[in-house]
C-alpha atoms as a PDB file:
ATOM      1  CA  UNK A   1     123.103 273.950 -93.014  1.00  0.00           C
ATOM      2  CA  UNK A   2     124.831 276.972 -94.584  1.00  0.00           C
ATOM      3  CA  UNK A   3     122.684 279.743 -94.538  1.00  0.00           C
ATOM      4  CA  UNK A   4     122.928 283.369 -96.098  1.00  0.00           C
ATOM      5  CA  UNK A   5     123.961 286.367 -93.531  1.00  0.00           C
ATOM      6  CA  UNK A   6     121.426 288.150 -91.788  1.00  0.00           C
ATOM      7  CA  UNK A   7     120.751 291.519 -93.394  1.00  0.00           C
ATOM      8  CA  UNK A   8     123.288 294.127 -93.006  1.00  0.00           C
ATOM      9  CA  UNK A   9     121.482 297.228 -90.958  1.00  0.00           C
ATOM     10  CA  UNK A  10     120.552 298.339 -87.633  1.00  0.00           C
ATOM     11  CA  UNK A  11     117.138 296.998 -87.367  1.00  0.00           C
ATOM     12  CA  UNK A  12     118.344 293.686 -86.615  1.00  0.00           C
ATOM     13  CA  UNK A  13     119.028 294.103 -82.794  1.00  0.00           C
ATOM     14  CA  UNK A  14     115.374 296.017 -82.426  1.00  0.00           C
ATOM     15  CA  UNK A  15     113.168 293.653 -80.417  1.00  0.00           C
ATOM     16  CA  UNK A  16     110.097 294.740 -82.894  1.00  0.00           C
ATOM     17  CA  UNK A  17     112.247 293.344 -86.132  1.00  0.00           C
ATOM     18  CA  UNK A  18     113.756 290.108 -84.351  1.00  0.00           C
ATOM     19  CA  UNK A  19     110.318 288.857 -83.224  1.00  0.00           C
ATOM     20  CA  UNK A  20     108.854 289.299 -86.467  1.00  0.00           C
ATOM     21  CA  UNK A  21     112.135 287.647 -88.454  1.00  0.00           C
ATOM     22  CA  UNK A  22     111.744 284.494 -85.559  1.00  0.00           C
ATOM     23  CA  UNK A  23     107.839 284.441 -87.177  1.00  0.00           C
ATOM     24  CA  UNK A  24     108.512 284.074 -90.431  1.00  0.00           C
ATOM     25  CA  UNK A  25     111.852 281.776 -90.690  1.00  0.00           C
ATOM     26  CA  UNK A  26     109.755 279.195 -92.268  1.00  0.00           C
ATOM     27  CA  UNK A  27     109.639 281.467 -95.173  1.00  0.00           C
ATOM     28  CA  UNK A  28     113.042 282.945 -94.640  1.00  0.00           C
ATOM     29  CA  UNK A  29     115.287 279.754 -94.174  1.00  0.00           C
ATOM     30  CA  UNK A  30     114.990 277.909 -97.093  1.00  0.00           C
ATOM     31  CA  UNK A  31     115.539 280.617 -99.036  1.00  0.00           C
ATOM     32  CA  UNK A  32     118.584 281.859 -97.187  1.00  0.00           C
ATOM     33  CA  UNK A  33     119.882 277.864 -97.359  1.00  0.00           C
ATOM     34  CA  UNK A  34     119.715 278.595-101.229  1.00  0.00           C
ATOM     35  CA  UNK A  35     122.130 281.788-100.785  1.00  0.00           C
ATOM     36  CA  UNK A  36     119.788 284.551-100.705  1.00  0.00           C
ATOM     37  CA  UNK A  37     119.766 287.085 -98.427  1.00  0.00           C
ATOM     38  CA  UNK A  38     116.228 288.172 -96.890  1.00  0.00           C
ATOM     39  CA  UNK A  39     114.949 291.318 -94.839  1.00  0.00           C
ATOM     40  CA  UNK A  40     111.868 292.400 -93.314  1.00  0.00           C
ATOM     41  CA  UNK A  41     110.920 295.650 -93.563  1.00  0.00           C
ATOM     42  CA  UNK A  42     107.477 297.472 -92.153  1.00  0.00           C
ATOM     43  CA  UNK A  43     107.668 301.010 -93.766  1.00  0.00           C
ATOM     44  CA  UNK A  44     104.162 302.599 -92.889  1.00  0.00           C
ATOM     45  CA  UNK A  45     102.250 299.753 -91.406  1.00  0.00           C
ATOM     46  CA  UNK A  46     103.360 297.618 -94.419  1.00  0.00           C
ATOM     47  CA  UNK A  47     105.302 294.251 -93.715  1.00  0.00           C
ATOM     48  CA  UNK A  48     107.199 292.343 -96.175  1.00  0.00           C
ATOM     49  CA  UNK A  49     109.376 289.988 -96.984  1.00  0.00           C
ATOM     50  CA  UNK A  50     112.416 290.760 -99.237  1.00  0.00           C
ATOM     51  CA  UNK A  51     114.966 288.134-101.050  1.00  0.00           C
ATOM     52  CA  UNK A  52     117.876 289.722-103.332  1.00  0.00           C
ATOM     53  CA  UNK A  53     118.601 287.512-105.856  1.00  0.00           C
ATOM     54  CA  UNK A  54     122.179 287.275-107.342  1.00  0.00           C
ATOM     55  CA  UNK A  55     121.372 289.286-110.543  1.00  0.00           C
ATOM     56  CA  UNK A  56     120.296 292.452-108.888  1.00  0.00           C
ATOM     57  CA  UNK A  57     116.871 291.718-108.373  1.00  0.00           C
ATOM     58  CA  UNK A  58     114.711 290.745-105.658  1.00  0.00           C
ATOM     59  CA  UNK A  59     111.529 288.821-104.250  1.00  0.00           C
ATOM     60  CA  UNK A  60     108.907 290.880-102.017  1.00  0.00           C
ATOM     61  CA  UNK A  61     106.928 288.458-100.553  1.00  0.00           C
ATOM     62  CA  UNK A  62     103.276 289.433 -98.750  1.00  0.00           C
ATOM     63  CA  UNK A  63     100.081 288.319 -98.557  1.00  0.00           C
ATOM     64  CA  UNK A  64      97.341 289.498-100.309  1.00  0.00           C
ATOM     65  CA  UNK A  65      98.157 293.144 -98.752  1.00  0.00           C
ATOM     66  CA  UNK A  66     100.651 293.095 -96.344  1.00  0.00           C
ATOM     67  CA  UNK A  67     101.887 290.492 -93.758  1.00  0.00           C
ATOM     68  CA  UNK A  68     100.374 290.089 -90.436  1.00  0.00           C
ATOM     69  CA  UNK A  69     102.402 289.897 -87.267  1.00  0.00           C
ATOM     70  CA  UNK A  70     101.573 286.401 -86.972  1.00  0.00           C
ATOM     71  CA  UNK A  71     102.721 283.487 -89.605  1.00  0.00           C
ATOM     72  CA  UNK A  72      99.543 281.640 -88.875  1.00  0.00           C
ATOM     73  CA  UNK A  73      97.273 284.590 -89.724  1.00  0.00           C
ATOM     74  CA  UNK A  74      98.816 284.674 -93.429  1.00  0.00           C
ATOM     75  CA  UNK A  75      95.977 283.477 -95.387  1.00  0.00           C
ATOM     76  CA  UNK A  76      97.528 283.257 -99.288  1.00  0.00           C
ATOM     77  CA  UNK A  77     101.284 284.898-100.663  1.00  0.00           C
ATOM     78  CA  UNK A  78     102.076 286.975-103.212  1.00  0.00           C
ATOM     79  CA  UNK A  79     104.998 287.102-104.694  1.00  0.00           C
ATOM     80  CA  UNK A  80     106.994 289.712-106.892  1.00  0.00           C
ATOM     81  CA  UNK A  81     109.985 290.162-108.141  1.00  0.00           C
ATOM     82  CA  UNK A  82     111.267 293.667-108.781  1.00  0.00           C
ATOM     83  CA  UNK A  83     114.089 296.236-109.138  1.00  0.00           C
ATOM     84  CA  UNK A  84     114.564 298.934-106.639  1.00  0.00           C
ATOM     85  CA  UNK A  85     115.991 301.266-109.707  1.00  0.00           C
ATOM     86  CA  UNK A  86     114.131 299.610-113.200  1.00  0.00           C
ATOM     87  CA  UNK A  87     110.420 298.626-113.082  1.00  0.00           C
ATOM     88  CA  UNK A  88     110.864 296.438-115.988  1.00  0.00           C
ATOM     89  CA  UNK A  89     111.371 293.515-113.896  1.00  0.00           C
ATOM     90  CA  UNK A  90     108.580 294.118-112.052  1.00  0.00           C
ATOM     91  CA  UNK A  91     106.125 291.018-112.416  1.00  0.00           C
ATOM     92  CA  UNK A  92     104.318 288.065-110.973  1.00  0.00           C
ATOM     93  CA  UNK A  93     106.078 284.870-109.567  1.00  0.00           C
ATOM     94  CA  UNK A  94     103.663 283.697-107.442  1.00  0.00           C
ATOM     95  CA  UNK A  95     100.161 284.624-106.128  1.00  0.00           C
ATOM     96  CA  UNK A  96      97.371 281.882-103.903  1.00  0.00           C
ATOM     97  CA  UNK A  97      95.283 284.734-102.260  1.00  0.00           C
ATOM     98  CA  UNK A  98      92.069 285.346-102.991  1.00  0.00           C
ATOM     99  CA  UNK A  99      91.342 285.363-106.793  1.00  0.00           C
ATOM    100  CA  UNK A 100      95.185 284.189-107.459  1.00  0.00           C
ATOM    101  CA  UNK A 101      95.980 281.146-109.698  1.00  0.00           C
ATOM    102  CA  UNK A 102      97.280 279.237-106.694  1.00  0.00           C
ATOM    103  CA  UNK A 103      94.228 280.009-104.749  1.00  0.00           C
ATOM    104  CA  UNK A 104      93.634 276.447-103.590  1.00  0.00           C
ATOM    105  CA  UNK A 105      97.123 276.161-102.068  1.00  0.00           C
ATOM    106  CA  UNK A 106      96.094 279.243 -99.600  1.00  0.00           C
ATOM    107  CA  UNK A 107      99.249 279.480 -97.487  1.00  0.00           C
ATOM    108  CA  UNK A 108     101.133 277.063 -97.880  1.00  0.00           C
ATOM    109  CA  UNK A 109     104.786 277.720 -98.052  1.00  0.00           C
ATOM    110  CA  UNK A 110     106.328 274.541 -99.379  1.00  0.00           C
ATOM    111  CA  UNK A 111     104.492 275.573-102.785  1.00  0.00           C
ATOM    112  CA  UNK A 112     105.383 279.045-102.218  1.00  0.00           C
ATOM    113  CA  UNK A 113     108.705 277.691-102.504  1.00  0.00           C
ATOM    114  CA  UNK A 114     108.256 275.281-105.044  1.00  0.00           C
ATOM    115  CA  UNK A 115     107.477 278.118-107.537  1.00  0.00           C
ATOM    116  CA  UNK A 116     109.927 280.669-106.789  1.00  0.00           C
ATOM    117  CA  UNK A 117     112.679 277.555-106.924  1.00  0.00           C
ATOM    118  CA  UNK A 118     110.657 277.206-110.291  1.00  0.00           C
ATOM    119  CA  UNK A 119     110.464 281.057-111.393  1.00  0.00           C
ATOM    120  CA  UNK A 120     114.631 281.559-110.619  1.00  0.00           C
ATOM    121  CA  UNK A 121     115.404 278.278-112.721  1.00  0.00           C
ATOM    122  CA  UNK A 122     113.550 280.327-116.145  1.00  0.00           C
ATOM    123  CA  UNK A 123     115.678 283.246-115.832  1.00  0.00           C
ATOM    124  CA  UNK A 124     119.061 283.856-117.698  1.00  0.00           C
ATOM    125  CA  UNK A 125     121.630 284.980-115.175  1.00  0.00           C
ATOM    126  CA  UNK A 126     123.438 281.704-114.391  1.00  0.00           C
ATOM    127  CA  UNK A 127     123.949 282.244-110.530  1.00  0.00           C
ATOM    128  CA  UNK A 128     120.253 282.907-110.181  1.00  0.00           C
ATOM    129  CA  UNK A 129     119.624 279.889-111.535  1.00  0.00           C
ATOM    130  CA  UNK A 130     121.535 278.389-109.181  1.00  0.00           C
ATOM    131  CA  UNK A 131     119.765 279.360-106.449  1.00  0.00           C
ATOM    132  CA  UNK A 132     116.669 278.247-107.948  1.00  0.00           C
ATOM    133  CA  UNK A 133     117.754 274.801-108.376  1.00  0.00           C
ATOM    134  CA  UNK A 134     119.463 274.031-105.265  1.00  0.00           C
ATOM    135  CA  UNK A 135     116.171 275.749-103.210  1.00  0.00           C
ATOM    136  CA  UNK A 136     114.598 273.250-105.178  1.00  0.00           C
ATOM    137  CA  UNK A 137     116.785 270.310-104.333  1.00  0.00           C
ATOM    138  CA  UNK A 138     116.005 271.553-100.949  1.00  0.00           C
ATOM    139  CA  UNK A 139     112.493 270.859-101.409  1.00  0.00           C
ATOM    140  CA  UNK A 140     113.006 267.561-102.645  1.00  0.00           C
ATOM    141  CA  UNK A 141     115.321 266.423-100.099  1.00  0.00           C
ATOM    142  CA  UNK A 142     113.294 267.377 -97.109  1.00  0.00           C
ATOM    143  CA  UNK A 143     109.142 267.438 -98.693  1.00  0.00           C
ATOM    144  CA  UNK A 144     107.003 264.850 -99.936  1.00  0.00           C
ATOM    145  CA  UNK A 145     103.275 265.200-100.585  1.00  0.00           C
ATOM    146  CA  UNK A 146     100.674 262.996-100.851  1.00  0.00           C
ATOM    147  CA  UNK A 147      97.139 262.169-102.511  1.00  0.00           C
ATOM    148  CA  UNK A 148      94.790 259.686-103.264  1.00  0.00           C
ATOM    149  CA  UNK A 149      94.426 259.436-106.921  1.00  0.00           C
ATOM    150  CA  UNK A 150      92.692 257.098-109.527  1.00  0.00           C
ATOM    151  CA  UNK A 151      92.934 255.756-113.412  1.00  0.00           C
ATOM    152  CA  UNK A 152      90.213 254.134-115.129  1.00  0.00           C
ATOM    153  CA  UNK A 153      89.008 253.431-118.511  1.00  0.00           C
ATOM    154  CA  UNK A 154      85.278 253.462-118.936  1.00  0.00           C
ATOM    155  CA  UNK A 155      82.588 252.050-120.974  1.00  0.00           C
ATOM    156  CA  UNK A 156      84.038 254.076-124.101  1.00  0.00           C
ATOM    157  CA  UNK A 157      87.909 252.740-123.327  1.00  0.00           C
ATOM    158  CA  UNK A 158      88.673 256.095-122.816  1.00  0.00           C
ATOM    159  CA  UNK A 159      91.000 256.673-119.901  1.00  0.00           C
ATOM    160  CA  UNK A 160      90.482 258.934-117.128  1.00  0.00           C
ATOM    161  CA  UNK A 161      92.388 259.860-114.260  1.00  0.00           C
ATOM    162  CA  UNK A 162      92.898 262.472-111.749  1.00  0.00           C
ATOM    163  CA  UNK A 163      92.936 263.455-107.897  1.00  0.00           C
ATOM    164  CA  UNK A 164      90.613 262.281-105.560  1.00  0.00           C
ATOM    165  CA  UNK A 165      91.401 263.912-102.675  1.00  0.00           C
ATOM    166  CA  UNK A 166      94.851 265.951-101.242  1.00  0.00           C
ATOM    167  CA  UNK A 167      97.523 266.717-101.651  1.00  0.00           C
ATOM    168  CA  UNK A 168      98.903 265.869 -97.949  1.00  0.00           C
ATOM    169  CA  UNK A 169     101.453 266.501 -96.024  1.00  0.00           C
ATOM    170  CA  UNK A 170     101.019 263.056 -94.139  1.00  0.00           C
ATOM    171  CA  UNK A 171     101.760 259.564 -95.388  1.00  0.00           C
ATOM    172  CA  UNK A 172      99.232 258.577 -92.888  1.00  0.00           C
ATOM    173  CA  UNK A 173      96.597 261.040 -93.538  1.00  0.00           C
ATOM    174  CA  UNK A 174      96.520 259.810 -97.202  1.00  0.00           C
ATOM    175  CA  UNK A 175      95.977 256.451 -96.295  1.00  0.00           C
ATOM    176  CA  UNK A 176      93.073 257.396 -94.036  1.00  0.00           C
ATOM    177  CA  UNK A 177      91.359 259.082 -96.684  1.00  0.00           C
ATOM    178  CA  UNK A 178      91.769 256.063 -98.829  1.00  0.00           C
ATOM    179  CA  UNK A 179      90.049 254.137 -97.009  1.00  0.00           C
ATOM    180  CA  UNK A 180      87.434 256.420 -96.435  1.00  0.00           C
ATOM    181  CA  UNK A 181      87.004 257.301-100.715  1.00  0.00           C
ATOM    182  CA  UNK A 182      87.196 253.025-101.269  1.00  0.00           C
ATOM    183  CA  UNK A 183      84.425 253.076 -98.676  1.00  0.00           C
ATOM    184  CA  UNK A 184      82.147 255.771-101.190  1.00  0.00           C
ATOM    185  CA  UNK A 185      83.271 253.200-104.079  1.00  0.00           C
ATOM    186  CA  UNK A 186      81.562 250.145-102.254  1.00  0.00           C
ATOM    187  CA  UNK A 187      78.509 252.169-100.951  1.00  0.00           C
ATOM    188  CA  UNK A 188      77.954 253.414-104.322  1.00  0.00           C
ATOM    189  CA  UNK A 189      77.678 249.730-105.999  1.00  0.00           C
ATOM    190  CA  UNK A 190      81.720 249.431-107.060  1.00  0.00           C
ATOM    191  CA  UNK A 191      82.592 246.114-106.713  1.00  0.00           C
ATOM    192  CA  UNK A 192      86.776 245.515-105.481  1.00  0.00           C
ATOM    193  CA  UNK A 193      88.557 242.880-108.165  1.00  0.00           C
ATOM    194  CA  UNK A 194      91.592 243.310-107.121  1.00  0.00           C
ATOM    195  CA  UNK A 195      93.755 245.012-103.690  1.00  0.00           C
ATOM    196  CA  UNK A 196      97.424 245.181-103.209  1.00  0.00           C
ATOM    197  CA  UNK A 197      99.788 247.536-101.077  1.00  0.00           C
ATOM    198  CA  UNK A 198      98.563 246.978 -97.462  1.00  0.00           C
ATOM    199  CA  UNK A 199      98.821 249.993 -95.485  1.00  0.00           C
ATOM    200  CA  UNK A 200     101.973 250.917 -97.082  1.00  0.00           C
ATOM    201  CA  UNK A 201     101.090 251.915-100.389  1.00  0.00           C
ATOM    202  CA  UNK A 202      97.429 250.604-100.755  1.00  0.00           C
ATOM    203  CA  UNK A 203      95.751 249.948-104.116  1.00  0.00           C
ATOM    204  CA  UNK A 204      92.507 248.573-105.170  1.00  0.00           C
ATOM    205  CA  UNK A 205      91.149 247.648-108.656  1.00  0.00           C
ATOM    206  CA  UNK A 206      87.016 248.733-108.317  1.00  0.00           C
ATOM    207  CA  UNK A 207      84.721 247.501-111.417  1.00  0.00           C
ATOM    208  CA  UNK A 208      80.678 248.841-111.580  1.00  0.00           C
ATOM    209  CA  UNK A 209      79.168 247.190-114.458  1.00  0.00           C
ATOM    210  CA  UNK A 210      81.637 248.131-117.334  1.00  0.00           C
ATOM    211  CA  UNK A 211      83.730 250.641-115.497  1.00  0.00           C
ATOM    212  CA  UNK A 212      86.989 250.135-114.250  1.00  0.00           C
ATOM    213  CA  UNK A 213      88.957 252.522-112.244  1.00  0.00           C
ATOM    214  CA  UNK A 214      92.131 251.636-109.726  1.00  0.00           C
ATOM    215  CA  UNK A 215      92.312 253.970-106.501  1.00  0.00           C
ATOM    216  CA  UNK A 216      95.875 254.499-104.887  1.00  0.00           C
ATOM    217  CA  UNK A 217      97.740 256.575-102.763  1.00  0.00           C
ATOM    218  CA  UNK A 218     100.381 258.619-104.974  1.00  0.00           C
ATOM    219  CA  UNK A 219     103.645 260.821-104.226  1.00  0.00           C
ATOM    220  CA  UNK A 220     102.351 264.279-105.361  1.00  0.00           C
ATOM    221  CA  UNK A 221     104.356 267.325-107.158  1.00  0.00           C
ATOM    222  CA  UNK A 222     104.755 270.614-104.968  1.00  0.00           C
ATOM    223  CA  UNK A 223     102.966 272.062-107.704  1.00  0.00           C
END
């Protein structure tokens, strides 16, 4: 994998920078396997992540304040882009901490991702764009999500559908919550018409009087 240079200053030999640039190359890689070149700075107890982005820009990334030392003590991100010289460009890209839009996706980074390859895709300088896209084919290349989701159309004929449970990371752990929401369906007086998939790609048709609704295990957007 090509990946973009490490910054350009003297902070990268300091123990106290490498050990927190080794904590957060989850964030840092894809991003740098897109052509971006990050940094992380800590100017007055502050930690955060910066991406330049080819039209001048760049991409602070935090949390909902600063960083912690630790990735696993990040509880949301939020993420900027800005100018170092116009505040104009200052605005929102991304934000699940407390109160954000993405709230429910808490720290995540594959999402984190997933919307900044988003957010560089809507802009107008062609090279960002590029970037955007090709983190984003990234994403697709290496990333799938999962859920257990249903359809159904009920006494009305008017469809429904939505997620049941997920998204998650794990084939496996989708499954297992399948058979754990088709096990709700038959306690609560659903009756199964229909079943398909085996433990592959399992789907059942449940009916309860009128009602019908299919349950399956779906591939699931980053976003």
């Amino acid at each position: 994998m090509n990946l973009a240079p490490l910054p350009d200053h003297g902070r990268v030999g300091r123990p106290e920078w490498q050990a927190l640039w080794m904590q957060y190359e989850p964030v840092t890689t894809p991003l740098r396997a897109a052509g971006l070149v990050c940094d992380i700075e800590t100017c007055g107890g502050q930690t955060v992540i910066y991406a330049d982005l080819p039209d001048g820009t760049h991409l602070v990334i935090a949390d909902h304040d600063a960083l912690p030392d630790r990735l696993e003590q990040v509880t949301g991100w939020h993420v900027r882009r800005s100018h170092h010289d116009n505040p104009t460009y200052d605005g929102p890209v991304f934000d699940s901490t407390e109160g954000g839009e993405y709230e429910k996706h808490g720290a995540d980074i594959v999402t984190m991702h997933a919307a900044i390859a988003l957010h560089l895709k809507s802009l107008i300088d062609a090279d960002t764009q590029s970037a955007g896209a090709k983190l984003g084919q990234l994403l697709l290349a290496t990333v799938q999500r999962f859920a257990v989701s249903f359809v159904g159309v009920d006494s009305q004929h008017a469809s429904r559908g939505r997620v049941i449970a997920g998204p998650f990371d794990s084939h496996a752990e989708a499954v297992k919550e399948y058979g754990w929401q088709t096990h709700l369906l038959e306690e609560g007086g659903w009756q199964m018409v229909h079943e398909q998939g085996d433990t592959d790609w399992p789907l059942a048709v449940w009916r309860r009087r009128d009602v019908l609704q299919v349950v399956f295990v779906s591939r699931q957007p980053l976003l």
